[in-house]
N, C-alpha and C. Protein backbone atom coordinates (compact mmCIF):
# COMPACT_ATOMS: atom_id res chain seq x y z
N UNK A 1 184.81 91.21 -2.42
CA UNK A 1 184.41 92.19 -1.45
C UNK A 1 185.29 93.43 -1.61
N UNK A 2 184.94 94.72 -1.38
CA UNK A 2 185.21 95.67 -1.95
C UNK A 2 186.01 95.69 -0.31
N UNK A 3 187.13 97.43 -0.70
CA UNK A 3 187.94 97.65 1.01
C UNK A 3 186.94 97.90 1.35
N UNK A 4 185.77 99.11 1.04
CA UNK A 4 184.86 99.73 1.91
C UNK A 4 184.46 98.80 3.12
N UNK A 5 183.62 98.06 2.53
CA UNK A 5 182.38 96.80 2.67
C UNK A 5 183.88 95.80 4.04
N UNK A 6 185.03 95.25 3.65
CA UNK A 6 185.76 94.98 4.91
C UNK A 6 186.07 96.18 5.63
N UNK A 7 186.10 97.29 5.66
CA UNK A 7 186.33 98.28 6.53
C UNK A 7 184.98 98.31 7.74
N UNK A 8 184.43 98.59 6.80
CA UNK A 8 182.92 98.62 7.64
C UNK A 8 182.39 97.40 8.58
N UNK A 9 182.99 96.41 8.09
CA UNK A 9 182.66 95.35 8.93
C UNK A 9 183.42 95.00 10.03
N UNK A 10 185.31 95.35 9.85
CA UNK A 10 186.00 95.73 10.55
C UNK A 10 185.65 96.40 11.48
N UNK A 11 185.28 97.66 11.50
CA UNK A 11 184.97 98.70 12.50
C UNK A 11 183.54 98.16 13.26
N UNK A 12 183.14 97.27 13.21
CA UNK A 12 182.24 97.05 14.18
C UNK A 12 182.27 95.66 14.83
N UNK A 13 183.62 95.15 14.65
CA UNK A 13 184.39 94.03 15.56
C UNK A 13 184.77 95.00 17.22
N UNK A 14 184.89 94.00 17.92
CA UNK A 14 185.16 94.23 18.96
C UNK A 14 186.80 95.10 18.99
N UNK A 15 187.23 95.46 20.16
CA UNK A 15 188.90 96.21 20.23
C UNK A 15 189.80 95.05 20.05
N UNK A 16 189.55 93.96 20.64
CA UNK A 16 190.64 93.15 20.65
C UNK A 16 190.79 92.78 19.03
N UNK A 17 189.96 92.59 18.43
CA UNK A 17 189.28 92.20 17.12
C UNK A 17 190.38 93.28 15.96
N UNK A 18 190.03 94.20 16.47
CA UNK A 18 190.55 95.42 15.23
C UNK A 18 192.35 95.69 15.46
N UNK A 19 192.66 95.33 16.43
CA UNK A 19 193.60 95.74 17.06
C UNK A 19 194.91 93.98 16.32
N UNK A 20 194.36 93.36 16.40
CA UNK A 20 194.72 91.76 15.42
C UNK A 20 194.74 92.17 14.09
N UNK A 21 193.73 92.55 13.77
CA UNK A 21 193.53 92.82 12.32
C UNK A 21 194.28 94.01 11.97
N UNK A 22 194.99 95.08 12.54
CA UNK A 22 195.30 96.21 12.50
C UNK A 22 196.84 95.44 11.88
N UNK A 23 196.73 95.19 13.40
CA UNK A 23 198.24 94.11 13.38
C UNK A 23 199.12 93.61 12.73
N UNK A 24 198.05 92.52 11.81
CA UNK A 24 198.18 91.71 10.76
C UNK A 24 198.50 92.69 9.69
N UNK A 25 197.86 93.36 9.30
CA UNK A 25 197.44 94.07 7.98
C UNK A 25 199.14 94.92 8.14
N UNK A 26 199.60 95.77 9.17
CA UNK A 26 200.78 96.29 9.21
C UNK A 26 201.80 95.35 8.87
N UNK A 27 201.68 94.25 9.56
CA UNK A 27 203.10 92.94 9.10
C UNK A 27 202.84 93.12 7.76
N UNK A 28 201.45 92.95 7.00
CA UNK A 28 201.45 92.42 5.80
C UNK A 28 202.22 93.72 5.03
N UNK A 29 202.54 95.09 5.70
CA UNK A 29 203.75 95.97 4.50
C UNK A 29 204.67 95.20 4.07
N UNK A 30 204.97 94.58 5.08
CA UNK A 30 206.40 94.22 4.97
C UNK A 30 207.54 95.10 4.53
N UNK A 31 207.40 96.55 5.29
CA UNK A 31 208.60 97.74 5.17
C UNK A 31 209.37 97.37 5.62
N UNK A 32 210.51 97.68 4.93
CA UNK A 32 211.88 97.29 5.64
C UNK A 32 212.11 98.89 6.60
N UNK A 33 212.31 98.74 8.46
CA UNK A 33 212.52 100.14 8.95
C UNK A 33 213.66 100.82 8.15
N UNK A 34 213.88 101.81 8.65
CA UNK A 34 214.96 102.91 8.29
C UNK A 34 216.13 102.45 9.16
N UNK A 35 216.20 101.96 10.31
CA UNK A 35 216.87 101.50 11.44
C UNK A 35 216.78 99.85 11.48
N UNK A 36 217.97 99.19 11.80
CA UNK A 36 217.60 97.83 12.35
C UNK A 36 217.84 97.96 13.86
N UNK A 37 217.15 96.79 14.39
CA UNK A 37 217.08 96.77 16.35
C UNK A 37 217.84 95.53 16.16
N UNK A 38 218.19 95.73 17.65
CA UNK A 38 219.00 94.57 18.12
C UNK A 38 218.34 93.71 18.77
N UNK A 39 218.48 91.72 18.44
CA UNK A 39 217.54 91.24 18.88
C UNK A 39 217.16 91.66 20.14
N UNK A 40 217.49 91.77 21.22
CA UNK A 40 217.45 92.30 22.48
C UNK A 40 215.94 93.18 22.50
N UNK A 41 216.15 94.22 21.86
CA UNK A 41 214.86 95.24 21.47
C UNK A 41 213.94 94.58 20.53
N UNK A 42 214.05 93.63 20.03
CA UNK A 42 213.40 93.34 18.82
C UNK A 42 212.46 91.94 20.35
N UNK A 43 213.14 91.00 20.76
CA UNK A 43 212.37 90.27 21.68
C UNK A 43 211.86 91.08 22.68
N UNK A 44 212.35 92.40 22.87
CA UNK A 44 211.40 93.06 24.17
C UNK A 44 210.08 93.81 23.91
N UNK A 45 210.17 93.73 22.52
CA UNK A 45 209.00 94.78 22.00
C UNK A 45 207.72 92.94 21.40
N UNK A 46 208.42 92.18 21.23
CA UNK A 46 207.38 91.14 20.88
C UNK A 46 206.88 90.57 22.54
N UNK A 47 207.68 90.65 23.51
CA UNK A 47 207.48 90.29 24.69
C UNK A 47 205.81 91.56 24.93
N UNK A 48 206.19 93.08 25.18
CA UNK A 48 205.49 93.87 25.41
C UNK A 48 204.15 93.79 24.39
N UNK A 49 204.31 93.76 23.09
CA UNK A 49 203.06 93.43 22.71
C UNK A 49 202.47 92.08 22.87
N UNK A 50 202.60 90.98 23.09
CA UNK A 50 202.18 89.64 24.07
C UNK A 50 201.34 90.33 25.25
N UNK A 51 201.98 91.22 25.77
CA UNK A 51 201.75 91.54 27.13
C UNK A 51 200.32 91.92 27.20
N UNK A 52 200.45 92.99 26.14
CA UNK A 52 199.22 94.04 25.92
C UNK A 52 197.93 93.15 25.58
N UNK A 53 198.61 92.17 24.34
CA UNK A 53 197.17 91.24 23.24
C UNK A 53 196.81 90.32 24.55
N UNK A 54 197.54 90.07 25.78
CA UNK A 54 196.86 88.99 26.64
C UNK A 54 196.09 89.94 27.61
N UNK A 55 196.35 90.95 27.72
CA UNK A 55 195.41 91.97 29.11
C UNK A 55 196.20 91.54 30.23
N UNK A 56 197.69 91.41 29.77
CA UNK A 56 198.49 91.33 31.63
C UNK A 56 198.80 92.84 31.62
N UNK A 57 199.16 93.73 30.84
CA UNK A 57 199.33 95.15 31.21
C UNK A 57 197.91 96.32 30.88
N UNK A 58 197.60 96.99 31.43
CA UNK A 58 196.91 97.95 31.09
C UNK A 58 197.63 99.36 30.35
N UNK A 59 196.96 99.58 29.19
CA UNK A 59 197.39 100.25 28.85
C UNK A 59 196.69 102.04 29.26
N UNK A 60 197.31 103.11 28.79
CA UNK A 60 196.85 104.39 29.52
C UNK A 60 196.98 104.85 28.36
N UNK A 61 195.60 106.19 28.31
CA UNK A 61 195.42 107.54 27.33
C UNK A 61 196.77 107.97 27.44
N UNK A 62 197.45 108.72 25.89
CA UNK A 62 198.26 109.33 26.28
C UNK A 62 198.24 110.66 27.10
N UNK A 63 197.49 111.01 26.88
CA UNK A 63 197.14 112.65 27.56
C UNK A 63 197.40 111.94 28.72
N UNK A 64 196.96 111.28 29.71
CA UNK A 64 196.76 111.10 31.15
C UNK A 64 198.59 110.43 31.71
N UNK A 65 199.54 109.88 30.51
CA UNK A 65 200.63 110.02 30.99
C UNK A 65 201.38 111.39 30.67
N UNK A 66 201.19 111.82 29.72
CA UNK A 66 201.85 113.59 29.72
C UNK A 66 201.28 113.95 30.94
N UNK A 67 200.05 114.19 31.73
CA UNK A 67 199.45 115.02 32.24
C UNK A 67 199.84 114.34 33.74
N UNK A 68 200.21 113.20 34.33
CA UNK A 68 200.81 112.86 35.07
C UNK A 68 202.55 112.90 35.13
N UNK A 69 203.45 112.95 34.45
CA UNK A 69 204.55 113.27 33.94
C UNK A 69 204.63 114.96 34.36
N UNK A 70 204.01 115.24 33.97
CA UNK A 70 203.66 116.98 33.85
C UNK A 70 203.65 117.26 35.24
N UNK A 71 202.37 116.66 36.13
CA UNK A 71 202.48 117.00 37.53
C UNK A 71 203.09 116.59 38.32
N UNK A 72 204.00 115.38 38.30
CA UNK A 72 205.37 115.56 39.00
C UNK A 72 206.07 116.03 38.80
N UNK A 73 206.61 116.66 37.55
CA UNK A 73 207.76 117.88 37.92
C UNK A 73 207.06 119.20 38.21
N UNK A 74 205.93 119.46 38.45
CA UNK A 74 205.43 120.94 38.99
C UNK A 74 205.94 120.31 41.01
């Protein structure tokens, strides 16, 4: 199977769907960062994405947190 032909089929999976597969496919760099985290940050950021892939947090457009951010300090 060609990328196209999985792209295309990709993109017409559901969000939760692409968002796994997105996922996956990023682990699979396997870049080493520029920075290392401390476990501390490293379990709070696997905690927060748990959070997100189960639908206990909602997530927000960014525009609508700039644009709320924005109108409390006016």
């Amino acid at each position: 199977m060609k990328a196209t032909q999985v792209l295309d089929a990709a993109l017409h999976l559901s969000h939760p769907a692409r968002a796994f597969i997105a996922e996956r496919l990023l682990e699979s760099l396997d870049a080493e960062p520029d920075f290392q985290l401390s476990a501390k940050w490293q379990k709070e950021i696997i905690q927060r994405c748990q959070e997100i892939d189960c639908g206990k947090v909602e997530l927000l457009p960014g525009e609508q947190v700039f644009e709320q951010a924005f109108n409390e300090l006016m």
